[in-house]
N, C-alpha and C. Protein backbone atom coordinates (compact mmCIF):
# COMPACT_ATOMS: atom_id res chain seq x y z
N UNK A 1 0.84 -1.19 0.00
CA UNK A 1 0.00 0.00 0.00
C UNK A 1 0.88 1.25 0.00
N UNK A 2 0.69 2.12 -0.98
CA UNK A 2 1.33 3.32 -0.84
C UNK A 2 0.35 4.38 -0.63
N UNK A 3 1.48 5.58 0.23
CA UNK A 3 0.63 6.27 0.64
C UNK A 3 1.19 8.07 0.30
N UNK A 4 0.47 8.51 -0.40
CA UNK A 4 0.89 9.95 -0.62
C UNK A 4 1.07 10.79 0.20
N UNK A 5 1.91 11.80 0.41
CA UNK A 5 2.54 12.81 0.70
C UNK A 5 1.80 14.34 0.21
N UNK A 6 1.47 14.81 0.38
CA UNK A 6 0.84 16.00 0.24
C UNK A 6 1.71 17.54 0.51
N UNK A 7 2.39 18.19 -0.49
CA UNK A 7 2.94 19.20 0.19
C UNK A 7 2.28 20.52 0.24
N UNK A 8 2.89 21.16 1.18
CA UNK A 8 1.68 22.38 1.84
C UNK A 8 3.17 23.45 1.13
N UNK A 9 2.10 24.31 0.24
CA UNK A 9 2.91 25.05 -0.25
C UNK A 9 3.17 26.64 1.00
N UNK A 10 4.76 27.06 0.77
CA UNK A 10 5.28 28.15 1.44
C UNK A 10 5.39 29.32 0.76
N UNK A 11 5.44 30.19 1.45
CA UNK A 11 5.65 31.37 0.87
C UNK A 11 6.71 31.80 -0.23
N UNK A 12 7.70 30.95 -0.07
CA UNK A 12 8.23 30.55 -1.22
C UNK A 12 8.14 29.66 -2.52
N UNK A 13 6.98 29.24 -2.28
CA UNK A 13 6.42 28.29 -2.92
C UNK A 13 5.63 28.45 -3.87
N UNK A 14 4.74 29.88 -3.63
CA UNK A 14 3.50 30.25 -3.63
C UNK A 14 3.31 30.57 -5.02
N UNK A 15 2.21 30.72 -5.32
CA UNK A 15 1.76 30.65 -6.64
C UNK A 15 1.26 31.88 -7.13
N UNK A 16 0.04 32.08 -8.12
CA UNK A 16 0.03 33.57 -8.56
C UNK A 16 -1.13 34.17 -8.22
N UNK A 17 -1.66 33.09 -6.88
CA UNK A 17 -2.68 33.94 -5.96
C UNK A 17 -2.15 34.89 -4.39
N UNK A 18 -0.70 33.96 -4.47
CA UNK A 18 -0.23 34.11 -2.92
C UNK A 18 -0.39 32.49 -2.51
N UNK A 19 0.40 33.38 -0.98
CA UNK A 19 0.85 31.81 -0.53
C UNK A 19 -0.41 31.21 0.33
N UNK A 20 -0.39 30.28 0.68
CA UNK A 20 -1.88 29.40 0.88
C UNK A 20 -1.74 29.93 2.81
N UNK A 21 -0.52 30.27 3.19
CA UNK A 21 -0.22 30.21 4.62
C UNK A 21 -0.33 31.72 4.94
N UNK A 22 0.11 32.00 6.04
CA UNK A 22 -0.24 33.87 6.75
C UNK A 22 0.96 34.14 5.89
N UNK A 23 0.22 35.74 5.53
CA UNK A 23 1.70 36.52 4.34
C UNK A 23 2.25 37.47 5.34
N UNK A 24 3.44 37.54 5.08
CA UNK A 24 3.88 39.16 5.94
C UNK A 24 4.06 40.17 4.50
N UNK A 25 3.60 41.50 4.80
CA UNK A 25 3.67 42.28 3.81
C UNK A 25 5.72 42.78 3.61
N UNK A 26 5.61 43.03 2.33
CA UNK A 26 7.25 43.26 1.86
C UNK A 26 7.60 44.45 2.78
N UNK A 27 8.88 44.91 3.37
CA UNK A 27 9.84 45.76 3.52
C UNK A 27 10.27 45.41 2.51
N UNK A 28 10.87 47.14 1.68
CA UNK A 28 12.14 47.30 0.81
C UNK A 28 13.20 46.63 1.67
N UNK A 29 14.12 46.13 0.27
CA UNK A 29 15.46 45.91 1.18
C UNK A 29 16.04 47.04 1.84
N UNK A 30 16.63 46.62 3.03
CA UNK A 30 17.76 47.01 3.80
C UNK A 30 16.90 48.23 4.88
N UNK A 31 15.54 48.22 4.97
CA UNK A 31 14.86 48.57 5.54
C UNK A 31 14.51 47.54 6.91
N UNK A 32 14.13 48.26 7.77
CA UNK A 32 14.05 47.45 8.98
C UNK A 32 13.05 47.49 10.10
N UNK A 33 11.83 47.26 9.87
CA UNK A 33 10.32 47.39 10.28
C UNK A 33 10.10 46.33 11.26
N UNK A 34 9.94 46.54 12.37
CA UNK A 34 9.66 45.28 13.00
C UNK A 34 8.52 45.21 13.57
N UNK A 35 7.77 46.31 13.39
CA UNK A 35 5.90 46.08 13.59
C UNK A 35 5.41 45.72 12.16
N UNK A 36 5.80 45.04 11.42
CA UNK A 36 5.03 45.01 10.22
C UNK A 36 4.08 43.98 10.57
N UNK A 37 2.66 43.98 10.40
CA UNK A 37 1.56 43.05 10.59
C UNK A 37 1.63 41.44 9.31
N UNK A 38 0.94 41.03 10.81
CA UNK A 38 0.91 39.55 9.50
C UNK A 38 -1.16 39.69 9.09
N UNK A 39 -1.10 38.68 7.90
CA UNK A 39 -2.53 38.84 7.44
C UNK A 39 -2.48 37.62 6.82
N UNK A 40 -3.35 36.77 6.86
CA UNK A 40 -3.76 35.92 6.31
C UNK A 40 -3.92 35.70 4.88
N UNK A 41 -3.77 34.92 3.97
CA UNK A 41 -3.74 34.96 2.87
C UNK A 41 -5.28 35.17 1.96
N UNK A 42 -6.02 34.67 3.05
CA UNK A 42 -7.79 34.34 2.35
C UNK A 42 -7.98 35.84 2.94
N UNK A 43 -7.42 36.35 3.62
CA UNK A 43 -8.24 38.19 3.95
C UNK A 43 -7.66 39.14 2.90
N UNK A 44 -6.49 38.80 2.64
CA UNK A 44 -5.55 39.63 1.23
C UNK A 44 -6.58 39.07 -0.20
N UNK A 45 -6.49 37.60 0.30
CA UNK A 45 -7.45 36.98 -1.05
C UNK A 45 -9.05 37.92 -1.65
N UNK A 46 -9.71 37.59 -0.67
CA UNK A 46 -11.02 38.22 -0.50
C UNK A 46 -11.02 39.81 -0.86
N UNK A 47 -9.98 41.03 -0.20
CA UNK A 47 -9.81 42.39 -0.33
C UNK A 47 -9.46 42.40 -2.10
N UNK A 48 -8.31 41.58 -1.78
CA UNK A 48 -8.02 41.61 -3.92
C UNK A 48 -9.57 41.19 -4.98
N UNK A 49 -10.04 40.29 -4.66
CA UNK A 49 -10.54 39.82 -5.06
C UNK A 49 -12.09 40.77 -5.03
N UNK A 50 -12.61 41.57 -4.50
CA UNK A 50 -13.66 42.51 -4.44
C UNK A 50 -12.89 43.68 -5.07
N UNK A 51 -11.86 44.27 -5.17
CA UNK A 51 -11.33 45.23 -5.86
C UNK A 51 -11.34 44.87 -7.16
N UNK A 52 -10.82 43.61 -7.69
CA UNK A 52 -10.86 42.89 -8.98
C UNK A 52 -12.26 42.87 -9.68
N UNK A 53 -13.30 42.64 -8.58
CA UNK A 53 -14.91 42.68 -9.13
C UNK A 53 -15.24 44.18 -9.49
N UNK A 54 -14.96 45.03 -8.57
CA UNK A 54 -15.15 46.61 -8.59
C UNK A 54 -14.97 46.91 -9.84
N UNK A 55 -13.51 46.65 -10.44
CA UNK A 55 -12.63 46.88 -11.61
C UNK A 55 -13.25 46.75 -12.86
N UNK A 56 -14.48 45.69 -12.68
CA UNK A 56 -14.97 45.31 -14.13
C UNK A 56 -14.30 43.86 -14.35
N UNK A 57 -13.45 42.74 -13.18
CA UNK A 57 -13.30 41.66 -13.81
C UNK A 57 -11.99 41.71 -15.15
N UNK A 58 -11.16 42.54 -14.84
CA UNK A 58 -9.99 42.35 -15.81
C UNK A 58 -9.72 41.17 -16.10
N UNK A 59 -9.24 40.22 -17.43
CA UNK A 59 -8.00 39.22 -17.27
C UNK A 59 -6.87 40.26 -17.07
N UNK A 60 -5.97 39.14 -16.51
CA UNK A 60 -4.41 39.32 -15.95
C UNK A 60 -4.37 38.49 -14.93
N UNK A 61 -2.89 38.28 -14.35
CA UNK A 61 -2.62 37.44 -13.09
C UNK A 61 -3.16 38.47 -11.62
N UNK A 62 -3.73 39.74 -11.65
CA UNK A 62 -4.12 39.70 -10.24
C UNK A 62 -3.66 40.55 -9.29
N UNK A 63 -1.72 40.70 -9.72
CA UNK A 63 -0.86 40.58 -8.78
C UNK A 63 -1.21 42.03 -8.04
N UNK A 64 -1.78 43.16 -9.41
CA UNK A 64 -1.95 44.58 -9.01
C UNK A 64 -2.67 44.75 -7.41
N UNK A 65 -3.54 44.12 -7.48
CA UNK A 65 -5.05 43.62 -6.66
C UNK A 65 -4.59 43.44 -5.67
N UNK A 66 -3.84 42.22 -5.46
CA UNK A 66 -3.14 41.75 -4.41
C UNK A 66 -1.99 42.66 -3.35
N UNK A 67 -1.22 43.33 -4.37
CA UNK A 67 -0.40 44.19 -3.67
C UNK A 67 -1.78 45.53 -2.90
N UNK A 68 -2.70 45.76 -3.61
CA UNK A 68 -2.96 46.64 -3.15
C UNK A 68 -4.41 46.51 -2.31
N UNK A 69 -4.31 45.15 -1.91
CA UNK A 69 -5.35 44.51 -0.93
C UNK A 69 -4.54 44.72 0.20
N UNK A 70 -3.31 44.16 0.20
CA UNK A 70 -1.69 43.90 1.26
C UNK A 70 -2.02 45.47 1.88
N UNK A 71 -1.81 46.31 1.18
CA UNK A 71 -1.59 47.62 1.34
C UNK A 71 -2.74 48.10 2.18
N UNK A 72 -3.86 48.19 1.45
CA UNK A 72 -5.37 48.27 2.36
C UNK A 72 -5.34 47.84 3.31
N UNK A 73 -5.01 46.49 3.80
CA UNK A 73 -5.31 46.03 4.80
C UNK A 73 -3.88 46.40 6.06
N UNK A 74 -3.11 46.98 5.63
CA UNK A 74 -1.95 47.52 6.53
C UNK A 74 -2.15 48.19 7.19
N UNK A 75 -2.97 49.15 6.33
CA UNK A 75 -2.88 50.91 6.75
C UNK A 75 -4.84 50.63 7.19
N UNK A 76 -4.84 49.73 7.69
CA UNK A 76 -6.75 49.65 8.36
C UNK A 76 -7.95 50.14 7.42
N UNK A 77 -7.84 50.07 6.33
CA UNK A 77 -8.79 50.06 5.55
C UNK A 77 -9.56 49.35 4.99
């Protein structure tokens, strides 16, 4: 009997929704923030994803959305 392995993708891992696990938002390099908030990936998901509907439903990968769900949700909006 064999038995599969399942891997849980990382933030390095992650694909062109984001990573499936909690995201921390980017610092520029050589910058050094140590209150930066963590957020869940399905709350970044969901914020992108209603901005994307707002938009009219573009094709593209998203990524715009996403950075600026990250962003929204930083600064409490």
């Amino acid at each position: 009997m064999h038995t599969r392995h399942q891997k849980r993708a990382t933030p390095a891992q992650s694909g062109p929704t984001g990573p499936t696990t909690a995201t921390q938002t980017a610092v520029a390099s050589g910058e050094k923030d140590y209150n930066v908030q963590l957020f869940s990936a399905d709350a970044i998901r969901l914020c992108a994803y209603r901005k994307w509907e707002r938009a009219g439903m573009p094709p593209g990968d998203g990524v715009q959305f996403w950075l600026e769900a990250e962003q929204d949700l930083r600064q409490g909006r």
